[in-house]
C-alpha atoms as a PDB file:
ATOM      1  CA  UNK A   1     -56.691 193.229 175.100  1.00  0.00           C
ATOM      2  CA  UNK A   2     -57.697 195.136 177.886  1.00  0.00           C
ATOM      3  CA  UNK A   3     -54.127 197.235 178.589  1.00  0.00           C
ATOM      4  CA  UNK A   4     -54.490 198.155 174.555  1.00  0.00           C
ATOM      5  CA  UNK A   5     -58.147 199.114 175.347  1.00  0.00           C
ATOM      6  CA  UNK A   6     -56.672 201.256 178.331  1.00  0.00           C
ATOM      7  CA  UNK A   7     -53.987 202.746 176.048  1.00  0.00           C
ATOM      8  CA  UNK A   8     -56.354 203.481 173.846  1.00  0.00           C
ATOM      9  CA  UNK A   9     -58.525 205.326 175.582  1.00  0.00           C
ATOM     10  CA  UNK A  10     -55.461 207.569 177.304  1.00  0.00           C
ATOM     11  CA  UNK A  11     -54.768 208.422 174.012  1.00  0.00           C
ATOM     12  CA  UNK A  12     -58.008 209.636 173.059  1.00  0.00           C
ATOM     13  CA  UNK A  13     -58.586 211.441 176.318  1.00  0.00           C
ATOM     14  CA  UNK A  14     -54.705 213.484 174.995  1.00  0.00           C
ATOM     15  CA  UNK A  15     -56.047 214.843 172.132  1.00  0.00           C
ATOM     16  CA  UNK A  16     -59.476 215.490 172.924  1.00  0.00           C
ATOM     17  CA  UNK A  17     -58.545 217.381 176.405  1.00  0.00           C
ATOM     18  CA  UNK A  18     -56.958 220.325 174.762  1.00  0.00           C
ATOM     19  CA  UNK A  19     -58.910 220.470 171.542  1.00  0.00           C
ATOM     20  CA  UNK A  20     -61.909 220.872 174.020  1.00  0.00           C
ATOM     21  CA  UNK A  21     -60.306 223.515 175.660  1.00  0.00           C
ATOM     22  CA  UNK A  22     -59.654 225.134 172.479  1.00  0.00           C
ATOM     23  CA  UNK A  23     -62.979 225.389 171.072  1.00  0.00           C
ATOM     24  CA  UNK A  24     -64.458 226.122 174.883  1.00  0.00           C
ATOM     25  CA  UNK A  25     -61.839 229.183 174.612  1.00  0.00           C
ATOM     26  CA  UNK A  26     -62.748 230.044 171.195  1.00  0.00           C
ATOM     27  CA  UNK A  27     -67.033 229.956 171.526  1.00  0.00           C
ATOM     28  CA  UNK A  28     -66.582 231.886 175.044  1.00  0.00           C
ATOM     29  CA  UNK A  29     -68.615 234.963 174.222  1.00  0.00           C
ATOM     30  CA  UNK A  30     -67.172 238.525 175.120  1.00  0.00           C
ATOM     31  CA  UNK A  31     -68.483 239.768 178.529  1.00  0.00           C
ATOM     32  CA  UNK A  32     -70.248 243.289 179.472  1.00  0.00           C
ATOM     33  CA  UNK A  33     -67.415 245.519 180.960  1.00  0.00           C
ATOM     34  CA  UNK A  34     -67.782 248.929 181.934  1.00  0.00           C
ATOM     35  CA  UNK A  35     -63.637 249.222 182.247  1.00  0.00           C
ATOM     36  CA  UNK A  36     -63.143 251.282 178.548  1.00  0.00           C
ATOM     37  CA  UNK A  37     -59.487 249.445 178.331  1.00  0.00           C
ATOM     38  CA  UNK A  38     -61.808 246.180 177.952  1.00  0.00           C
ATOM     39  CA  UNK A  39     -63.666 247.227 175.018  1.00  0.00           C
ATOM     40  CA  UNK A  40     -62.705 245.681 171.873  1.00  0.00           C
ATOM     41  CA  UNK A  41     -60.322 247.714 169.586  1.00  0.00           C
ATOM     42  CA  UNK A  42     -61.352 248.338 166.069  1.00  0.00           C
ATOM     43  CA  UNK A  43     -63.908 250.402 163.850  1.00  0.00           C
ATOM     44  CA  UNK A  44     -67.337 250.589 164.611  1.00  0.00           C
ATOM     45  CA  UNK A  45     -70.572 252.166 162.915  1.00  0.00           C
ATOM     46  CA  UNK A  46     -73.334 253.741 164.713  1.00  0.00           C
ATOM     47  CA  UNK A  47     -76.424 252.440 165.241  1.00  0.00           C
ATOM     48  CA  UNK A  48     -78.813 254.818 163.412  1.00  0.00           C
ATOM     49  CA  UNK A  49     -82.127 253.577 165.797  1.00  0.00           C
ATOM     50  CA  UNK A  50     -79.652 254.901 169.001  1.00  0.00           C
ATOM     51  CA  UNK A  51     -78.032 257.231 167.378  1.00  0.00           C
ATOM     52  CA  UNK A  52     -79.439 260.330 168.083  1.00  0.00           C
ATOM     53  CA  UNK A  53     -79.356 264.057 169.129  1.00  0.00           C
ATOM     54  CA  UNK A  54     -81.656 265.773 171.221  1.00  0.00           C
ATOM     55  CA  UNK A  55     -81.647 269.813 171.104  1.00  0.00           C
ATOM     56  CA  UNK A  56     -83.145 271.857 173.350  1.00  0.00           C
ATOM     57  CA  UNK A  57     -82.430 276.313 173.749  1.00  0.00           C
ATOM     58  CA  UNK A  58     -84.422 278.888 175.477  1.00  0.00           C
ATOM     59  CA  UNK A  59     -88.545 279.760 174.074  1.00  0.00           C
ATOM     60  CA  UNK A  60     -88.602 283.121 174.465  1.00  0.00           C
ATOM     61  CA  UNK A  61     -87.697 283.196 178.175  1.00  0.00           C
ATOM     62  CA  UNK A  62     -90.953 281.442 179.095  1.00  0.00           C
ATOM     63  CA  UNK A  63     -89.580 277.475 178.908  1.00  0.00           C
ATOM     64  CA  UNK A  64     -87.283 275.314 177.321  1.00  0.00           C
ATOM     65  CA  UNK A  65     -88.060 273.837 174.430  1.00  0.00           C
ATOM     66  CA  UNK A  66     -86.694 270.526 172.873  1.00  0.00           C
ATOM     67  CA  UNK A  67     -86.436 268.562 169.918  1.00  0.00           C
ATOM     68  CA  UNK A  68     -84.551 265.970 168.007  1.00  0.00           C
ATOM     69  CA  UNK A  69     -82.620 265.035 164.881  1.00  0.00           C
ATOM     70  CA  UNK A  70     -83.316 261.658 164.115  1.00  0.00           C
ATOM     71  CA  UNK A  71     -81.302 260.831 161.189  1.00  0.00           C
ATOM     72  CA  UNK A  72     -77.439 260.628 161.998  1.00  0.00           C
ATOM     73  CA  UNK A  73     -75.261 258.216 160.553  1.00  0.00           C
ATOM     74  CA  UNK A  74     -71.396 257.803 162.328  1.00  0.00           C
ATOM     75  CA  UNK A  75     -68.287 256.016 161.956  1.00  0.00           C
ATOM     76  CA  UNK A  76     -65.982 255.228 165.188  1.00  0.00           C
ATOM     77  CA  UNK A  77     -62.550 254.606 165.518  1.00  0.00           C
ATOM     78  CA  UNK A  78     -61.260 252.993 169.312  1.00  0.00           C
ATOM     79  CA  UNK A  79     -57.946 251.379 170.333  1.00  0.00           C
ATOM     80  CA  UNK A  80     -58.512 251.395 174.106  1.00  0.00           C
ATOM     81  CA  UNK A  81     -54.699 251.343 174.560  1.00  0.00           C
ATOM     82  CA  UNK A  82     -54.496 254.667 173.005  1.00  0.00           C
ATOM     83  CA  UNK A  83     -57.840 256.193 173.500  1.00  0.00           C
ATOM     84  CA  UNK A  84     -56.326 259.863 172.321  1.00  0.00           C
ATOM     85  CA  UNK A  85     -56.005 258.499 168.789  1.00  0.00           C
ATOM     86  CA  UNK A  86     -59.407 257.470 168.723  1.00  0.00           C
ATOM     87  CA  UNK A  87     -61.398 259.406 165.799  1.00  0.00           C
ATOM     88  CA  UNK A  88     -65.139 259.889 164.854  1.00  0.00           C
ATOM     89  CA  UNK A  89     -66.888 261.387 162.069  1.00  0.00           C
ATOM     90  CA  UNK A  90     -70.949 262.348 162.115  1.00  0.00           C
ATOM     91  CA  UNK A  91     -73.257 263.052 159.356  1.00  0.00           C
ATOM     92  CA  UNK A  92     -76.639 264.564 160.763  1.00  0.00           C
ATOM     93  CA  UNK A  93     -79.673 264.997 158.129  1.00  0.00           C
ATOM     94  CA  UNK A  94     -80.870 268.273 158.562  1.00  0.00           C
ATOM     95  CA  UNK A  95     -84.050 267.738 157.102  1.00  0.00           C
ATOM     96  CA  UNK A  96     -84.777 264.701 160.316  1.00  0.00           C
ATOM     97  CA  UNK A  97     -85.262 267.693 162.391  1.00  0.00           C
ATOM     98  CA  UNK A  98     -88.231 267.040 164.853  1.00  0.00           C
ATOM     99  CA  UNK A  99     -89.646 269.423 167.349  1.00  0.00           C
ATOM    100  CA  UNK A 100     -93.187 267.224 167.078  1.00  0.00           C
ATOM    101  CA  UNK A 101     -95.060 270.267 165.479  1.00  0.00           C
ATOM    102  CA  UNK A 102     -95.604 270.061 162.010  1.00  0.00           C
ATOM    103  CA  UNK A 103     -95.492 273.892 161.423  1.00  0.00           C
ATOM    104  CA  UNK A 104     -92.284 274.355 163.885  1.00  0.00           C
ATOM    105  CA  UNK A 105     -90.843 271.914 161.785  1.00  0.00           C
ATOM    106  CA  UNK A 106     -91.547 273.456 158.633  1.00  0.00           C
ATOM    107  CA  UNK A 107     -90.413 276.456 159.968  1.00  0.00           C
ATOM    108  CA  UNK A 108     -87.302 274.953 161.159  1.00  0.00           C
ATOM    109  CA  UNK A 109     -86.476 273.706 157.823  1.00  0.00           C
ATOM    110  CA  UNK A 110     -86.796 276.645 156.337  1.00  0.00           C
ATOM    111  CA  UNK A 111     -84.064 279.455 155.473  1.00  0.00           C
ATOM    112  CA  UNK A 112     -84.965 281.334 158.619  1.00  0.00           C
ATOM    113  CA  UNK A 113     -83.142 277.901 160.606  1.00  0.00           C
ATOM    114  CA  UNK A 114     -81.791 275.230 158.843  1.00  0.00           C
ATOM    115  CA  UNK A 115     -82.256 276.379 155.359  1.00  0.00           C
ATOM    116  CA  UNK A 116     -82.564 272.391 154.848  1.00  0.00           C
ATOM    117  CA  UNK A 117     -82.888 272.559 150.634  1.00  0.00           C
ATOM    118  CA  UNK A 118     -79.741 274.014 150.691  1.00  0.00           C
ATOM    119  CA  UNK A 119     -77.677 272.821 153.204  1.00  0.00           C
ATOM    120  CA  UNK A 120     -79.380 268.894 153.521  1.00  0.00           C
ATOM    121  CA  UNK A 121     -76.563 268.120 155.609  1.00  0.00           C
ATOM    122  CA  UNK A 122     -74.507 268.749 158.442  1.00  0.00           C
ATOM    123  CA  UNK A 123     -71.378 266.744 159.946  1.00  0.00           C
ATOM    124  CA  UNK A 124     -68.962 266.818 163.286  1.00  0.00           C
ATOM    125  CA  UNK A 125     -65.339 265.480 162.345  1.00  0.00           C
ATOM    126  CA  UNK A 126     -63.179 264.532 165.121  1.00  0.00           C
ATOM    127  CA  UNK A 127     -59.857 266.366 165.420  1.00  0.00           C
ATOM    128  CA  UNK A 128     -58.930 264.660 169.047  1.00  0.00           C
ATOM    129  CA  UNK A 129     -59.860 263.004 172.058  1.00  0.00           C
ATOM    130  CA  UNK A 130     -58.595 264.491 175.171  1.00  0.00           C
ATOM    131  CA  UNK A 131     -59.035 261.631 178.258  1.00  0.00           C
ATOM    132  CA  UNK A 132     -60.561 263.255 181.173  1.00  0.00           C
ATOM    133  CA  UNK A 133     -61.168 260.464 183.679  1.00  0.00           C
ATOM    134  CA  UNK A 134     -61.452 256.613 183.123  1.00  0.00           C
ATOM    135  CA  UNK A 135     -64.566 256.777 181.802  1.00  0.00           C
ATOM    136  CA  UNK A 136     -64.945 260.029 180.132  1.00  0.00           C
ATOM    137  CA  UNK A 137     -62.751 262.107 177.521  1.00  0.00           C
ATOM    138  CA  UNK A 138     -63.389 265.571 175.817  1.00  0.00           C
ATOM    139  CA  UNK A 139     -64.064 265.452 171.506  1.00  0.00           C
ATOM    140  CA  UNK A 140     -62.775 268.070 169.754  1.00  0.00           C
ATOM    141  CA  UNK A 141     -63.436 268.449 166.292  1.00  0.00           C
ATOM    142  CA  UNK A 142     -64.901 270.356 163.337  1.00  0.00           C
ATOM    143  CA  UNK A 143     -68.831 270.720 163.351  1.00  0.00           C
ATOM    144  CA  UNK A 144     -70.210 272.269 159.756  1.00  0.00           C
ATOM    145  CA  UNK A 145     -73.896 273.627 159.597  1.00  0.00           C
ATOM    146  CA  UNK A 146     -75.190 275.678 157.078  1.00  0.00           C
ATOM    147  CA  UNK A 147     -71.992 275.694 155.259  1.00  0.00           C
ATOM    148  CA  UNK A 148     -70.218 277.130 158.090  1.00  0.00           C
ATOM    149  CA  UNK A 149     -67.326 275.155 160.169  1.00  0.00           C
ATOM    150  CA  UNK A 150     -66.697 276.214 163.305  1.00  0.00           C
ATOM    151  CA  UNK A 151     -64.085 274.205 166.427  1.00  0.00           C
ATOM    152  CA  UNK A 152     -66.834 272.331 168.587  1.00  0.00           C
ATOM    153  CA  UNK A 153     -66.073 270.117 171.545  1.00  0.00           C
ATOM    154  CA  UNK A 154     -68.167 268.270 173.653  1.00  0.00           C
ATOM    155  CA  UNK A 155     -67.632 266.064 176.539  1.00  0.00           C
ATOM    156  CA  UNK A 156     -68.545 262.164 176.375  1.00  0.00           C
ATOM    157  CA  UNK A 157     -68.970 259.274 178.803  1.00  0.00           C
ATOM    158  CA  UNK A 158     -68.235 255.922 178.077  1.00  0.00           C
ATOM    159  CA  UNK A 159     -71.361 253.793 179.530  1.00  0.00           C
ATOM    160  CA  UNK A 160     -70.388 249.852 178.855  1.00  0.00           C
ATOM    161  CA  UNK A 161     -69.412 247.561 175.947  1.00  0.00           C
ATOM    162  CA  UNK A 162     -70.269 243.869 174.842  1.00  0.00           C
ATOM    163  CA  UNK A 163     -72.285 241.876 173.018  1.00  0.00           C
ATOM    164  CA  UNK A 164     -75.515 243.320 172.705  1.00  0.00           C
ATOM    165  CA  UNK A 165     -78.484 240.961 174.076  1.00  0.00           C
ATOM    166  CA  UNK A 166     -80.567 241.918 171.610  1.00  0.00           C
ATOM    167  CA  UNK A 167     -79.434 241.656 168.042  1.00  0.00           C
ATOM    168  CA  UNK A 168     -75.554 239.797 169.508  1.00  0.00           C
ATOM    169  CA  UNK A 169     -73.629 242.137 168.036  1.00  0.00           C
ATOM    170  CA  UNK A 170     -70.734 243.604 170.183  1.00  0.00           C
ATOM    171  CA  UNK A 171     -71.559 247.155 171.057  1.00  0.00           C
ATOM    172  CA  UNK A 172     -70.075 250.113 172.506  1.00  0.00           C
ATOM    173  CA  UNK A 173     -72.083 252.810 174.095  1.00  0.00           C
ATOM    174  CA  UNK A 174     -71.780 256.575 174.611  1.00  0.00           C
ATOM    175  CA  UNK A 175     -73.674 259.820 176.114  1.00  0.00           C
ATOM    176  CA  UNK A 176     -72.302 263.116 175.055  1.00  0.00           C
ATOM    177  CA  UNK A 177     -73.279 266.677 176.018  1.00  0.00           C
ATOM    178  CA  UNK A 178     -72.352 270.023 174.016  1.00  0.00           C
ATOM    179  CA  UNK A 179     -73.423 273.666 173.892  1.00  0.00           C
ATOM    180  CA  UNK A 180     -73.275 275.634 171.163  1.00  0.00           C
ATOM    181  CA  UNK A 181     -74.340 279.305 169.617  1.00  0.00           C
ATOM    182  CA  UNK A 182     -76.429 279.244 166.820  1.00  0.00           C
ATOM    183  CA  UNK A 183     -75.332 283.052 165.462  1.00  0.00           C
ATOM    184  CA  UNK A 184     -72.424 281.071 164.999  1.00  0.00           C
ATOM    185  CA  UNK A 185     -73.583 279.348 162.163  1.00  0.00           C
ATOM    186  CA  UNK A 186     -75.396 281.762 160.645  1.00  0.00           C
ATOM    187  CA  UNK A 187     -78.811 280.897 162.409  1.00  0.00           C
ATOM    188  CA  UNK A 188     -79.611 284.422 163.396  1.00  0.00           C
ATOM    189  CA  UNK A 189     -83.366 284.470 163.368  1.00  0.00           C
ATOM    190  CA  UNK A 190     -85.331 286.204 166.606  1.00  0.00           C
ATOM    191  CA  UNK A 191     -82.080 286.936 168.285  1.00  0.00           C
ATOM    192  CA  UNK A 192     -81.693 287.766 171.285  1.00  0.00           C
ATOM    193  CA  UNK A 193     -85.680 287.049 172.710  1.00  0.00           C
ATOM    194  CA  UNK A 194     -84.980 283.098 171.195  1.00  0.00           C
ATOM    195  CA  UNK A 195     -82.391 281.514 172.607  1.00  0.00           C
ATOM    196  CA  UNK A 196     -78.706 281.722 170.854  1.00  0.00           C
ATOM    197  CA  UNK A 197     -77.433 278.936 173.014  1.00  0.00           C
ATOM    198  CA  UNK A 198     -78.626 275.554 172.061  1.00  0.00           C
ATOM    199  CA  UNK A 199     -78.105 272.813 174.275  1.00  0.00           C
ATOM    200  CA  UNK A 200     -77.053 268.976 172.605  1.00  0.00           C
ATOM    201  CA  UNK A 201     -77.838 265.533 174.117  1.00  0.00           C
ATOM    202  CA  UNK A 202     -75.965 262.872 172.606  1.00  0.00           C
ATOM    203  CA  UNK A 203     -77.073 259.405 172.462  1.00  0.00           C
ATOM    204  CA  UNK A 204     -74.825 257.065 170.106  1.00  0.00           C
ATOM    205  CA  UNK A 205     -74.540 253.019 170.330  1.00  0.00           C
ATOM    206  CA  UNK A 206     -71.555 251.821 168.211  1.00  0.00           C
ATOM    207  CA  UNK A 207     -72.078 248.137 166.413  1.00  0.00           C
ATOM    208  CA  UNK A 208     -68.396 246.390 165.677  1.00  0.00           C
ATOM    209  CA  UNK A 209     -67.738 246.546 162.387  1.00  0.00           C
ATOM    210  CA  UNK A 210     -66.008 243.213 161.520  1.00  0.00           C
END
């Protein structure tokens, strides 16, 4: 009685050991990493409450003014193997502009800026990503405002990846910087005294898309 007893509990101790280990493998959670050939390889959406873009050009001469587009929507393509084939495509809503002064902003809307009735929309498409340190990589792509598409790059740095402790979700997270000339785009209003060169702060975090 006892040496089946024995056997039997050898037996049990077989199967269970590894099916244990199996599920203890499967429920670990993904770790934080700052290393980008960590992050998880697949498509990813933006997260519109940190996704944003923060403008800022010269008043004048006599400061710097800044402001904001609040509504921008994003899809995000990584393989951290082959981070030059990664791809990204932005929608901003030019009417989300926000300079927090409710005549600026009408006036910023209007034909004299944005010319937002007409042209509700503006987007960045991604034509390649050129790796410029572990961490960091220069977008180049196709950015269309006011109907006009002109080659814009700008540089971004990878800041970490993992499940995010908020809402669990794995995330990947990016700053970007960019300049570029307004005239370009056909924004030609109180040239040269306001500035033509407007300054872009780029704030994006990516949600896995499963």
């Amino acid at each position: 009685m006892k040496r089946t007893l024995l056997a039997a509990l050898l037996l049990a101790s077989a199967v269970s050991v590894p099916v244990l280990a199996q599920d203890a493998k499967q429920e670990a959670p993904a770790a934080l990493t700052k290393d980008p050939g960590q992050v998880k390889a697949g498509r990813y959406r933006l997260d519109t409450a940190h996704g944003k873009i923060t403008w800022s050009l010269s008043h004048l001469g006599y400061s710097t003014y800044y402001g904001q587009f609040t509504d921008v929507t994003g899809e995000l393509t990584l393989d951290p193997k082959a981070p030059a084939q990664s791809r990204l495509s932005v929608k901003i809503a030019t009417g989300s502009v926000n300079a927090l002064h409710e005549k600026l902003n009408a006036h910023l809307k209007a034909p004299d800026f944005l010319s937002v009735e007409a042209f509700p929309e503006a987007t960045f498409v991604s034509s390649s990503v050129e790796p410029t340190s572990p961490t960091t990589a220069r977008v180049n792509g196709t950015l269309t405002l006011r109907g006009v598409a002109k080659p814009v790059s700008f540089d971004a740095t990878f800041n970490q990846a993992g499940p995010h402790p908020v809402d669990k979700l794995y995330t990947v997270g990016f700053d970007g910087w960019a300049v570029i000339k307004r005239s370009e785009f056909g924004v030609n209003a109180f040239l040269p005294v306001l500035g033509d060169e407007v300054a872009l702060r780029l704030e994006g975090e990516f949600k896995a898309v499963e």
